[in-house]
N, C-alpha and C. Protein backbone atom coordinates (compact mmCIF):
# COMPACT_ATOMS: atom_id res chain seq x y z
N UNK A 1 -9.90 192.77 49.70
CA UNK A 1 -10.45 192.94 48.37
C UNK A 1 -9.39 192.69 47.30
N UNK A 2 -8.09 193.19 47.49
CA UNK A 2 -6.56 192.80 46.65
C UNK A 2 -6.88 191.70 46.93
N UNK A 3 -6.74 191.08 47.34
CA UNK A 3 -6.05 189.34 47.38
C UNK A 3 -7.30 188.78 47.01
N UNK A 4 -8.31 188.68 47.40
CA UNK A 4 -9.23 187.98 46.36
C UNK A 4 -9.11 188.19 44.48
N UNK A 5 -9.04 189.74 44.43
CA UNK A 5 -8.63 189.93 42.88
C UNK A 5 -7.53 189.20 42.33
N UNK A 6 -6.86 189.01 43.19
CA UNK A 6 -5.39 188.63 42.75
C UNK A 6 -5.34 187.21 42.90
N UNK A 7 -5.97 186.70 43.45
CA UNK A 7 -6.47 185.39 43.19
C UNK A 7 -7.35 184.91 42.11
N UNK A 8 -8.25 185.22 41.85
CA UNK A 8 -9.01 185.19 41.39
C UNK A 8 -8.09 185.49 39.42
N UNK A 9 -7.14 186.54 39.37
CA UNK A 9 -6.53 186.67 38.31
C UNK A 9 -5.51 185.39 37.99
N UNK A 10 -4.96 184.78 39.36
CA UNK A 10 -3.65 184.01 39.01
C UNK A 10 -4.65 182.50 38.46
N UNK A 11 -5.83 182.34 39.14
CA UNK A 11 -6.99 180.99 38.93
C UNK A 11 -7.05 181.22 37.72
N UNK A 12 -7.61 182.55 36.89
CA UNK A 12 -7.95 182.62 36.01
C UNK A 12 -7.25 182.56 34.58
N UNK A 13 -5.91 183.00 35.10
CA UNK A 13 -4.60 182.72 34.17
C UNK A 13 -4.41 181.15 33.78
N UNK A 14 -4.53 180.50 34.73
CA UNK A 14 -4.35 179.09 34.41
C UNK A 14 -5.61 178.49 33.67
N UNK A 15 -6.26 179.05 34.20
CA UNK A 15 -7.89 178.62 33.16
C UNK A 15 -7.82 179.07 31.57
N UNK A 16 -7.34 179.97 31.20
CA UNK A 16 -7.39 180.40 30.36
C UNK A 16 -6.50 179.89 29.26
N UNK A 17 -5.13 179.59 29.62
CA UNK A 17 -4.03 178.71 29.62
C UNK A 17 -4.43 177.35 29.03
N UNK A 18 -4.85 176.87 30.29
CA UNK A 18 -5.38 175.67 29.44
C UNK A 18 -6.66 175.43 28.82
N UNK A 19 -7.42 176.45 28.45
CA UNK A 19 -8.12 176.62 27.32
C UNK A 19 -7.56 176.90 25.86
N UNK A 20 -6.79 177.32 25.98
CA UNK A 20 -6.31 178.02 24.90
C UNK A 20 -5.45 176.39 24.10
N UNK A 21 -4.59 176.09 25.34
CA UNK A 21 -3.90 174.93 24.87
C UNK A 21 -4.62 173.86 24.19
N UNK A 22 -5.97 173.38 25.08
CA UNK A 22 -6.76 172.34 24.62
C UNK A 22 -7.29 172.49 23.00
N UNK A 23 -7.65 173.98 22.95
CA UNK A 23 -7.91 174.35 21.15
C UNK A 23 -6.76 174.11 20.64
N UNK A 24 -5.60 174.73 20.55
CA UNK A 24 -4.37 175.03 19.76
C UNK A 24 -4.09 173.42 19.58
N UNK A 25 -4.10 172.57 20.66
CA UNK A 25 -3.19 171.39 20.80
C UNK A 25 -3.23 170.63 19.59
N UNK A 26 -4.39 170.46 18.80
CA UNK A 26 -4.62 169.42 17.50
C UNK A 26 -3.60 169.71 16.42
N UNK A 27 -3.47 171.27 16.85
CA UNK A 27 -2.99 171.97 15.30
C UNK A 27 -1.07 171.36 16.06
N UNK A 28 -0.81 171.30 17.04
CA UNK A 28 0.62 171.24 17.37
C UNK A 28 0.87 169.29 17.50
N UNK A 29 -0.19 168.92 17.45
CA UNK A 29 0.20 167.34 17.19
C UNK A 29 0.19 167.07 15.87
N UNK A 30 0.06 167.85 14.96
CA UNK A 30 0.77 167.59 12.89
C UNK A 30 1.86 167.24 13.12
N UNK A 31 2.65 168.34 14.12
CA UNK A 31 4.56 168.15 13.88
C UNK A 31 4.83 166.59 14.85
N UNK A 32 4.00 166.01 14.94
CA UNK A 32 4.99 164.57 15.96
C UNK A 32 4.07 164.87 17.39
N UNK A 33 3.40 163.43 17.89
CA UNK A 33 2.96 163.06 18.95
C UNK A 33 4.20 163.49 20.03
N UNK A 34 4.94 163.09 19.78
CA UNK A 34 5.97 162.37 20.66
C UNK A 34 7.08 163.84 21.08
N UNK A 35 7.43 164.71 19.79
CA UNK A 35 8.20 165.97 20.11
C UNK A 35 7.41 167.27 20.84
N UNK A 36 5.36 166.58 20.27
CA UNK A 36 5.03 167.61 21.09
C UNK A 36 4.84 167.81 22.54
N UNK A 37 4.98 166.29 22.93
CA UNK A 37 4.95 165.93 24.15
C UNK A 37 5.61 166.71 24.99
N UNK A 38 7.39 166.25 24.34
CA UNK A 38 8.70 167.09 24.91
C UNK A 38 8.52 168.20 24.97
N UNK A 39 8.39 168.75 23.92
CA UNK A 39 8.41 170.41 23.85
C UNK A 39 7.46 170.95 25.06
N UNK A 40 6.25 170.94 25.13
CA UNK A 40 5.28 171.04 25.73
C UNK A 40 5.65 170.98 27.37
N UNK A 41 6.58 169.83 27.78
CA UNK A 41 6.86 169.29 28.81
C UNK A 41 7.55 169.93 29.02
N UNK A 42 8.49 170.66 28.32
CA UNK A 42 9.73 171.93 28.60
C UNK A 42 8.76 172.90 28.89
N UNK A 43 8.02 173.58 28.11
CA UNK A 43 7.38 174.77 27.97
C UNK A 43 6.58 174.71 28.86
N UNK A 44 6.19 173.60 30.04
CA UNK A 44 5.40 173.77 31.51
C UNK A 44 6.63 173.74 32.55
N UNK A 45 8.20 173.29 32.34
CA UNK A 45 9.20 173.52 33.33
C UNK A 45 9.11 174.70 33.40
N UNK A 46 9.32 175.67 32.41
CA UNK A 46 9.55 176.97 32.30
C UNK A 46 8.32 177.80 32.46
N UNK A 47 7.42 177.53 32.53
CA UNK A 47 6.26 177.87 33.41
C UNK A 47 5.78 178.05 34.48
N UNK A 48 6.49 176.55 35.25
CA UNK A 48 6.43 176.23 36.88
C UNK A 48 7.79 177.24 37.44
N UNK A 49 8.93 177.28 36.40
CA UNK A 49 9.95 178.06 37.45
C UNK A 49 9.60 179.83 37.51
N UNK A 50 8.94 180.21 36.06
CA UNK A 50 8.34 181.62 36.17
C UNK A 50 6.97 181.95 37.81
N UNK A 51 6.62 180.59 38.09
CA UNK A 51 5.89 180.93 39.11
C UNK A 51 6.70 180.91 40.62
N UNK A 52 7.40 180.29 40.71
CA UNK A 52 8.47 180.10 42.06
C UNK A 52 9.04 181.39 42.38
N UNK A 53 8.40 182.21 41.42
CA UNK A 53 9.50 184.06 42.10
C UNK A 53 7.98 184.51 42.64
N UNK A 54 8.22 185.18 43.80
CA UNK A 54 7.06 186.00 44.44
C UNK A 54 6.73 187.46 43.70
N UNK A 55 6.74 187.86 42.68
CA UNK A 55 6.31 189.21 41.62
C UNK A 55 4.93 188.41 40.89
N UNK A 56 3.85 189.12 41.37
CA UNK A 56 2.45 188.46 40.81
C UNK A 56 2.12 188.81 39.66
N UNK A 57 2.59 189.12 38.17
CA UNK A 57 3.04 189.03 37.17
C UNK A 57 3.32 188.15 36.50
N UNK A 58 4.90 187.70 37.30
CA UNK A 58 5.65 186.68 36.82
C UNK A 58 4.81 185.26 36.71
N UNK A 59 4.15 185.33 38.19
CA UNK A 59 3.09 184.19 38.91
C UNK A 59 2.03 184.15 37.48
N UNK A 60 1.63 185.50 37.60
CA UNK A 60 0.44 184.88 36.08
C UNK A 60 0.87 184.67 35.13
N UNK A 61 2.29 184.97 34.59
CA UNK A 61 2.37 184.44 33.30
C UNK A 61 2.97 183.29 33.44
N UNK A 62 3.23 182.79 34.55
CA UNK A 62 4.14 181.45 35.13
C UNK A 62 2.47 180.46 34.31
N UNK A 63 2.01 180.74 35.06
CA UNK A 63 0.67 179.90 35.21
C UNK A 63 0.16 179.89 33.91
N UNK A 64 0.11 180.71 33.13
CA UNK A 64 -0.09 181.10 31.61
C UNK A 64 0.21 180.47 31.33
N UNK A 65 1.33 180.00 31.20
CA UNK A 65 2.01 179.53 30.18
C UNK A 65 2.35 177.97 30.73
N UNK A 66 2.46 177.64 31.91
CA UNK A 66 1.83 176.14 32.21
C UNK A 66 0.41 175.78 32.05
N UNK A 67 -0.51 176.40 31.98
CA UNK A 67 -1.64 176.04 31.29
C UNK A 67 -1.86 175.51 30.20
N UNK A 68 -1.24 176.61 29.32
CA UNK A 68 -0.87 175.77 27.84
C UNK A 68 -0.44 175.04 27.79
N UNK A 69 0.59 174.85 28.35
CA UNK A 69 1.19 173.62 28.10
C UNK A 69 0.50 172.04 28.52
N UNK A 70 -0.41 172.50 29.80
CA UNK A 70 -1.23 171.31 30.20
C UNK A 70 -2.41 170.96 29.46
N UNK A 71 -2.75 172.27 28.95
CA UNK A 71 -4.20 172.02 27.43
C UNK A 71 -3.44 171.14 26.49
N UNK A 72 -2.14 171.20 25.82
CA UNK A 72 -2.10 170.54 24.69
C UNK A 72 -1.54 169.51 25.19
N UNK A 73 -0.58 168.57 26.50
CA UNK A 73 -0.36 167.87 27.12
C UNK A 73 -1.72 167.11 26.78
N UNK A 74 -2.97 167.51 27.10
CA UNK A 74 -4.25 166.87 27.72
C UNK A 74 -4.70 166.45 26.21
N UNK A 75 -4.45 167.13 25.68
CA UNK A 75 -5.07 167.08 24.13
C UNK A 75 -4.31 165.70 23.54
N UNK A 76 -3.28 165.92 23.81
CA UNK A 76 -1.54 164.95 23.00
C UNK A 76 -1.89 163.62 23.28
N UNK A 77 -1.77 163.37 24.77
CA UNK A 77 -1.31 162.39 25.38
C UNK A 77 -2.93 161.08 24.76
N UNK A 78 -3.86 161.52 25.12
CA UNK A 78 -4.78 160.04 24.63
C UNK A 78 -4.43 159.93 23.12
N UNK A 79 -4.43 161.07 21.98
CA UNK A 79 -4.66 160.44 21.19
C UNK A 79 -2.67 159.49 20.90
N UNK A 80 -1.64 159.62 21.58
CA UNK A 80 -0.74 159.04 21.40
C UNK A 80 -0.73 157.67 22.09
N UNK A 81 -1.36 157.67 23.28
CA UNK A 81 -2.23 156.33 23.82
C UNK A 81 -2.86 155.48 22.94
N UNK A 82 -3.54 156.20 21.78
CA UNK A 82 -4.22 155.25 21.02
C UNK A 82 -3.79 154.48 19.99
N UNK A 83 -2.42 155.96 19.57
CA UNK A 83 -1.57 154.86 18.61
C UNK A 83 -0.51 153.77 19.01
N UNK A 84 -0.03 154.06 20.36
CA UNK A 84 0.61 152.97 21.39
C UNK A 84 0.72 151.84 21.18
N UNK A 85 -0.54 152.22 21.91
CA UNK A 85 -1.07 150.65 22.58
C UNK A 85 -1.74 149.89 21.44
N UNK A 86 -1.60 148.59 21.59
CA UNK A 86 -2.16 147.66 20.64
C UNK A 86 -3.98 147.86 20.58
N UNK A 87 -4.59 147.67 19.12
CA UNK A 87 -5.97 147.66 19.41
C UNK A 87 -6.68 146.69 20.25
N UNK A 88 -6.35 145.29 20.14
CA UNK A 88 -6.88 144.64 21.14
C UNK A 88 -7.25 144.82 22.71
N UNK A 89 -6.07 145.53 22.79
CA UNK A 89 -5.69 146.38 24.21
C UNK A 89 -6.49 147.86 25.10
N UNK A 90 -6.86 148.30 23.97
CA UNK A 90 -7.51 149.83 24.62
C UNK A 90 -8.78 149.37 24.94
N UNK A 91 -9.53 148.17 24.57
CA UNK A 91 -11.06 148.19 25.40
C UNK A 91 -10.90 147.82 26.72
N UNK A 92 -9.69 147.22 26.83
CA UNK A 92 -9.10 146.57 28.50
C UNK A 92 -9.28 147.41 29.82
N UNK A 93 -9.25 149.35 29.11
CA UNK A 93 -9.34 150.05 30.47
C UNK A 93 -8.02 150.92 29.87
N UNK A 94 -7.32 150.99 29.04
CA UNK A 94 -6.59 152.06 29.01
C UNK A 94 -6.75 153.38 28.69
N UNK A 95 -7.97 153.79 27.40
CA UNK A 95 -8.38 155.04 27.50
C UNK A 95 -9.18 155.63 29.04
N UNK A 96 -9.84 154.67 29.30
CA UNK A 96 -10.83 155.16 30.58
C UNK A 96 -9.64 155.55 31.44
N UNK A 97 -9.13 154.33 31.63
CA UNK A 97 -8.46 154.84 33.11
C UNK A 97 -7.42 155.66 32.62
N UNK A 98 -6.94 156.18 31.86
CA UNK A 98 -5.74 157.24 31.84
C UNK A 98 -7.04 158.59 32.19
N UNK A 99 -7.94 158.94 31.46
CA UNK A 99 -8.73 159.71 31.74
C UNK A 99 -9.05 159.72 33.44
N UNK A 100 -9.28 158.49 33.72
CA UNK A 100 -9.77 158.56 35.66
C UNK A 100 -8.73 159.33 35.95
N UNK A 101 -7.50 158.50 35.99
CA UNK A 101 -6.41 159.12 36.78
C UNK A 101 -5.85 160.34 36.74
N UNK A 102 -6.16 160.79 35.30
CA UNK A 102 -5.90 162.38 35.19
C UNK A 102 -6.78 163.57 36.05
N UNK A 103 -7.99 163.22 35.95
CA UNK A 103 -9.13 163.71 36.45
C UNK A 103 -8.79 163.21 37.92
N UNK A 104 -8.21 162.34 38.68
CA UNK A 104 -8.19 161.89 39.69
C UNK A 104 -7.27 162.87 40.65
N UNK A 105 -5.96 163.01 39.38
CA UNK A 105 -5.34 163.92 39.97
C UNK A 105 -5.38 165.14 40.01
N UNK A 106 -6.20 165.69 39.60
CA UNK A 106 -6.88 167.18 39.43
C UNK A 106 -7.91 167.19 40.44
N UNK A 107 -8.51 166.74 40.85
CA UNK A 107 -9.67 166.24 42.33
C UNK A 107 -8.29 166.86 43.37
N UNK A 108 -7.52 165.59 43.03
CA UNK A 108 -6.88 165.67 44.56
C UNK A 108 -5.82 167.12 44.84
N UNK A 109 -5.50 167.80 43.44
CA UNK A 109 -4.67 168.78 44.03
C UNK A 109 -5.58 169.88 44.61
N UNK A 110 -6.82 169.94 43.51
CA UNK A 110 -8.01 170.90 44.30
C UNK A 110 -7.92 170.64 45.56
N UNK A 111 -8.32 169.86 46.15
CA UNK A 111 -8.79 169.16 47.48
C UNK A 111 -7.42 169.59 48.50
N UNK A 112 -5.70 169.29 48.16
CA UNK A 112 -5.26 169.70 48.80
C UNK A 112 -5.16 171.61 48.93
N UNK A 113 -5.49 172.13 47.39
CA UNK A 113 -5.26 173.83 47.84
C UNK A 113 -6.68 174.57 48.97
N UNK A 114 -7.22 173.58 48.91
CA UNK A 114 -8.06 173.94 50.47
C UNK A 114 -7.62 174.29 51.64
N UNK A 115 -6.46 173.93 51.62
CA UNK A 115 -5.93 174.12 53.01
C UNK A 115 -4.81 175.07 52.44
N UNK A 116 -4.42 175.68 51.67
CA UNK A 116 -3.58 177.00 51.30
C UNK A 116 -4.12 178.27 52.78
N UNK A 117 -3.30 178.59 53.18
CA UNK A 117 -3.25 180.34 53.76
C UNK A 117 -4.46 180.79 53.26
N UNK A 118 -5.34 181.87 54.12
CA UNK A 118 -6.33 182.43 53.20
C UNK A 118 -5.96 183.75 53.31
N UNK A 119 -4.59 184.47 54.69
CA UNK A 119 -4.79 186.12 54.79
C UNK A 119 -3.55 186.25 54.34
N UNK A 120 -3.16 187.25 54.19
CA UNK A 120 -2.32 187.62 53.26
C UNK A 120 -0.63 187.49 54.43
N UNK A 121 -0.95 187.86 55.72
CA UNK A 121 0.14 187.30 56.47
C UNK A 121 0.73 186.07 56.21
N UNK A 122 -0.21 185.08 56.39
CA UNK A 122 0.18 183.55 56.35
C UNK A 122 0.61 183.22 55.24
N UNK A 123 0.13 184.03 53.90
CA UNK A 123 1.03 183.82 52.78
C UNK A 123 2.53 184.25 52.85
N UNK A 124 2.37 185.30 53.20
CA UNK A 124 3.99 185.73 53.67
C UNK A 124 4.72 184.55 54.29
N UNK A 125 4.61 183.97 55.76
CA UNK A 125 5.23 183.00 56.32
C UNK A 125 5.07 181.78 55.76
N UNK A 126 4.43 181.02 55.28
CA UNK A 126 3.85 179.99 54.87
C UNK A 126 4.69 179.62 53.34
N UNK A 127 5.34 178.70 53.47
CA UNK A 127 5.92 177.92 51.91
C UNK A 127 5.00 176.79 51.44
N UNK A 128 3.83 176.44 52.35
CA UNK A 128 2.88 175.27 51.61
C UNK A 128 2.21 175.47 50.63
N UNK A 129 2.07 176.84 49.71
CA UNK A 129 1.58 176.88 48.36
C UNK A 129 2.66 176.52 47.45
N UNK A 130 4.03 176.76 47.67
CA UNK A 130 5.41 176.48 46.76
C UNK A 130 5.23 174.79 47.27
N UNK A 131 5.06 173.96 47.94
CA UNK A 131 5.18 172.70 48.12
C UNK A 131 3.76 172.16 47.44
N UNK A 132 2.83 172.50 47.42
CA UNK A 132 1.21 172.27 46.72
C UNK A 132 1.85 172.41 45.35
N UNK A 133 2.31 173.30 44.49
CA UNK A 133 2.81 173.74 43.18
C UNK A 133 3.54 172.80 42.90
N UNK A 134 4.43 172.31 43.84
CA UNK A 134 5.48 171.41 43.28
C UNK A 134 5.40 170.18 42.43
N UNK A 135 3.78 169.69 43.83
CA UNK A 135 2.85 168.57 43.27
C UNK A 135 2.33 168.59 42.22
């Protein structure tokens, strides 16, 4: 019954995360496409390393706070695509397919945390959720 809750809290941390980011993100692309990128891109390093300590705390605010950072990432990145790339150029397949491939890769990490540990032993022995995360 713990470990479902506690799952279910660390899923939900990241959901929330990048909800929050996807709203906020418009208001943080005023200061620069390009610095919010960086910043953002720091502020999910320091996200991913708050999750690499085993204290399930740390884990949700790890995830917290890489969420956000992946909401306004998600938010940033097309409309800086659009100022990029030449206009002639974006009916070619570059908005679509940056969208596929994002979405593509969100399919596939789902698809690999299927095979994560489900009892709480195998989490103990098991480092294939720290190697899934890494991805």
């Amino acid at each position: 019954m713990i470990i479902e809750f506690n799952t279910t809290i660390l899923t939900t941390a990241a959901i929330v995360g990048i909800s929050l980011g996807s709203i906020f993100g418009g208001a943080f692309i005023k200061h620069g496409r390009r610095k919010t990128l960086i910043r953002f891109n720091c502020v999910g390093l320091i996200g991913s390393i708050f999750c690499m300590f085993l204290n399930f705390w740390q884990m949700c605010f790890g995830r917290f706070v890489l969420g956000i950072s992946a909401g306004v990432i998600l938010s940033t990145t097309p409309k800086m695509l659009e100022e990029s790339i030449p206009g002639h150029l974006l009916d070619k397949g570059f908005g679509m397919t940056t969208s596929l491939f994002i979405n593509a890769a969100f399919m596939g990490c789902l698809l690999l945390a299927g095979a994560t540990p489900t009892s709480q032993a195998e989490l103990k022995t098991s480092n294939y959720w720290r190697i899934l995360f890494g991805i």
